[in-house]
Protein backbone atom coordinates (compact mmCIF):
# COMPACT_ATOMS: atom_id res chain seq x y z
CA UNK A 1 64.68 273.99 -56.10
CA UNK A 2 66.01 271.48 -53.56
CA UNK A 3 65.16 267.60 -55.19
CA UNK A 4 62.60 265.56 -52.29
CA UNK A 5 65.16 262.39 -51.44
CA UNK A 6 62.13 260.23 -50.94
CA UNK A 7 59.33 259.33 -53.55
CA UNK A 8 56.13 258.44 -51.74
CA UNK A 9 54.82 256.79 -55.09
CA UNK A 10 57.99 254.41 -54.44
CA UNK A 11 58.10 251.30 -53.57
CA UNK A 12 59.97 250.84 -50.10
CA UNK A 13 62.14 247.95 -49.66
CA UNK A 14 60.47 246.14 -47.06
CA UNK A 15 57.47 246.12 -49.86
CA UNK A 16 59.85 244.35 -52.06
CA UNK A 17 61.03 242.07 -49.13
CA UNK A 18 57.37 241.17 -48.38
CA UNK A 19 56.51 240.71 -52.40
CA UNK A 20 59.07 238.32 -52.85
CA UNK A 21 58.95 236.26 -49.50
CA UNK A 22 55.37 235.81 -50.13
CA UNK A 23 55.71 235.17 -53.89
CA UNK A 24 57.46 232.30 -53.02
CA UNK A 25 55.62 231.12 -49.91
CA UNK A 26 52.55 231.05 -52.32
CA UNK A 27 54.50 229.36 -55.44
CA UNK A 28 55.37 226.48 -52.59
CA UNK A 29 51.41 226.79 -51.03
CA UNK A 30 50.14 226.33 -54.63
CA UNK A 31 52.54 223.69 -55.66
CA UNK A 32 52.02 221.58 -52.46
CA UNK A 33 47.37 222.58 -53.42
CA UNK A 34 48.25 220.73 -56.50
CA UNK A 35 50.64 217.95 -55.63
CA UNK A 36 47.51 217.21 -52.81
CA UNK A 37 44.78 217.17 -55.81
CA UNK A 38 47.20 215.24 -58.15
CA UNK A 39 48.68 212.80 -55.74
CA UNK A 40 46.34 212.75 -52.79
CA UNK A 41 47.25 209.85 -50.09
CA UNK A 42 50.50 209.21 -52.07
CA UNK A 43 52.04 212.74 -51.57
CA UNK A 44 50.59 212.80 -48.29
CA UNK A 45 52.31 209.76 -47.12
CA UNK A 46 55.66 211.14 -48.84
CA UNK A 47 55.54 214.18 -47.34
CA UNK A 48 55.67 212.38 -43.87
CA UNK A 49 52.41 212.29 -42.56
CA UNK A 50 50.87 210.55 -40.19
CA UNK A 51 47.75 208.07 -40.86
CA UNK A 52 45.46 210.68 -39.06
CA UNK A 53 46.82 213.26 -40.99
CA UNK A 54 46.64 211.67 -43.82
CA UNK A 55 43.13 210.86 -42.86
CA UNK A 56 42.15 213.84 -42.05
CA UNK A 57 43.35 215.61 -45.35
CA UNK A 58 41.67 213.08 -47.15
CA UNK A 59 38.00 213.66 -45.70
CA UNK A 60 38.08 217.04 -46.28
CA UNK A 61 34.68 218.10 -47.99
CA UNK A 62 34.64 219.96 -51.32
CA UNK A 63 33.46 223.24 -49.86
CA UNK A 64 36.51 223.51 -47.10
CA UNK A 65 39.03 222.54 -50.04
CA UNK A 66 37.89 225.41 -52.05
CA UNK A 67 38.31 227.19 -49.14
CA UNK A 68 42.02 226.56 -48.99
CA UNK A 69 42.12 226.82 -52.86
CA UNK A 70 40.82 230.65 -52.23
CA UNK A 71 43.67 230.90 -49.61
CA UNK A 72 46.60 229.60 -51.56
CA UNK A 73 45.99 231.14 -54.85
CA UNK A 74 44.53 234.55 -53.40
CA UNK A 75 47.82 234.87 -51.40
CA UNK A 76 50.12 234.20 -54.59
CA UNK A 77 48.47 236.71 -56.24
CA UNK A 78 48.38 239.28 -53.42
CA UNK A 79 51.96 238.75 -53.66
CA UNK A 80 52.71 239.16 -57.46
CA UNK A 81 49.77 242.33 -57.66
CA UNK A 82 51.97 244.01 -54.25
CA UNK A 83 55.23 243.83 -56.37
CA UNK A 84 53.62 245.19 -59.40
CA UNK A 85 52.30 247.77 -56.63
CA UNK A 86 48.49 247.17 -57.56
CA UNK A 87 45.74 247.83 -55.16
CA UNK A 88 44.21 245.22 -56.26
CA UNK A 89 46.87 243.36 -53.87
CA UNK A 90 44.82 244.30 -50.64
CA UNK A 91 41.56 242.53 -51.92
CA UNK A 92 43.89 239.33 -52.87
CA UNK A 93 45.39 239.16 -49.38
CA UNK A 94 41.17 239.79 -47.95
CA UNK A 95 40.26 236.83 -49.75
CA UNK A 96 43.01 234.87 -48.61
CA UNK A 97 42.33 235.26 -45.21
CA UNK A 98 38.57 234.34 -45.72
CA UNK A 99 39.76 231.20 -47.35
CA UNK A 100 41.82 230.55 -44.20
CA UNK A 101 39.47 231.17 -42.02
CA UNK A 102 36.78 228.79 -43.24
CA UNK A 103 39.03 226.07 -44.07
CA UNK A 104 40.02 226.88 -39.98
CA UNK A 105 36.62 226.47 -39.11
CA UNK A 106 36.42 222.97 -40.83
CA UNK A 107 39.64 221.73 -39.33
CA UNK A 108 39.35 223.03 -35.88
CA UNK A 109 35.82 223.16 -34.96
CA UNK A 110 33.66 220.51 -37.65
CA UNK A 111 36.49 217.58 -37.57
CA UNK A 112 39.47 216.48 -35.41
CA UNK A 113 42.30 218.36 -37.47
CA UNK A 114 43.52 219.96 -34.14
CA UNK A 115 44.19 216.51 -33.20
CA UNK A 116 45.62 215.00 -36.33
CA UNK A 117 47.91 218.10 -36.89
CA UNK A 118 49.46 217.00 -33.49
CA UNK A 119 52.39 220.08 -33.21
CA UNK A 120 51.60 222.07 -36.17
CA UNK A 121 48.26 222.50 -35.51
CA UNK A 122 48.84 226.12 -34.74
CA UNK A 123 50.45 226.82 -38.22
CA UNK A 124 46.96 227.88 -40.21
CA UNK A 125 46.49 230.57 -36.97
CA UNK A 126 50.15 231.71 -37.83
CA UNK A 127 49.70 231.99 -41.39
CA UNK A 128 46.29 233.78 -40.82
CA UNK A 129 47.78 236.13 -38.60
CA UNK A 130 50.63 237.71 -41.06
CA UNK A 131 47.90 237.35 -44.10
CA UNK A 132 45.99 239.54 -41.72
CA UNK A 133 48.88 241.69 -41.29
CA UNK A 134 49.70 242.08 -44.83
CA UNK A 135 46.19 243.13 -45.35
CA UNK A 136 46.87 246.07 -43.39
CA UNK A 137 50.07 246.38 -44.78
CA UNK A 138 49.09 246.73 -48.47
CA UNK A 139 46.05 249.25 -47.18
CA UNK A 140 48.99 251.68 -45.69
CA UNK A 141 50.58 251.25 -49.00
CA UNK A 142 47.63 252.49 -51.10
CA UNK A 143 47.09 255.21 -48.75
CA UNK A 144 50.28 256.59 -49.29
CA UNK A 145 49.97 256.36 -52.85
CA UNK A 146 52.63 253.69 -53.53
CA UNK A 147 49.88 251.12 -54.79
CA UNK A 148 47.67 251.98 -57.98
């Protein structure tokens, strides 16, 4: 009996790729969450901020911060759950991008974040955009059987 090369219940390499790039990315997001919390104005300021951005991450309301807490901590576990090739990956990555979206709502349509982001104000559309993307990712994984 001829041996199939290819495991479907195998994780493929760009999986691992993706697990790893985006276990990082969210051990930075979550580390820069916490430095924000911790620090506040102070780690703004070091970070190289400008006074409106600094202003504007400092009037952020409690509701739009949990937001981005759902974002950055959904997203590093997405991450860790895709590498240990859990399903449970694809509902992490949803709820990141619902965190991302409302904390985009706050910033770009109920206060001047557009404005105080100056040339990086499209980064939370960028970052939305692959989350989205990995969403659909980790679904085509499941459906092939290579997340439990």
């Amino acid at each position: 009996m001829k041996s199939n090369r290819y495991d479907s219940t195998k994780m493929p390499w760009h999986g691992w790729l993706l697990g790893i790039i985006f276990t990082l990315f969210g051990l930075g997001s979550t580390f820069d969450f916490v430095l924000s919390l911790i620090q506040g104005e102070a780690y703004y300021r070091s970070s190289g901020m400008t006074d409106s951005q600094v202003a504007h991450f400092m009037s952020i309301p409690l509701w739009a911060m949990i937001a981005w807490l759902f974002s950055v901590i959904a997203s590093f576990f997405a991450a860790v759950a895709l590498l240990l090739k859990h399903r449970f990956s694809i509902l992490l990555f949803t709820l990141s991008v619902i965190g991302t979206l409302i904390y985009i709502v706050y910033s770009y349509a109920l206060s001047e974040g557009k404005a105080a982001m100056g040339m990086l104000w499209p980064m939370p559309f960028f970052i939305i955009a692959i989350t989205i993307g990995m969403v659909f990712y980790t679904k085509k994984l499941f459906s092939q059987g290579i997340l439990r």
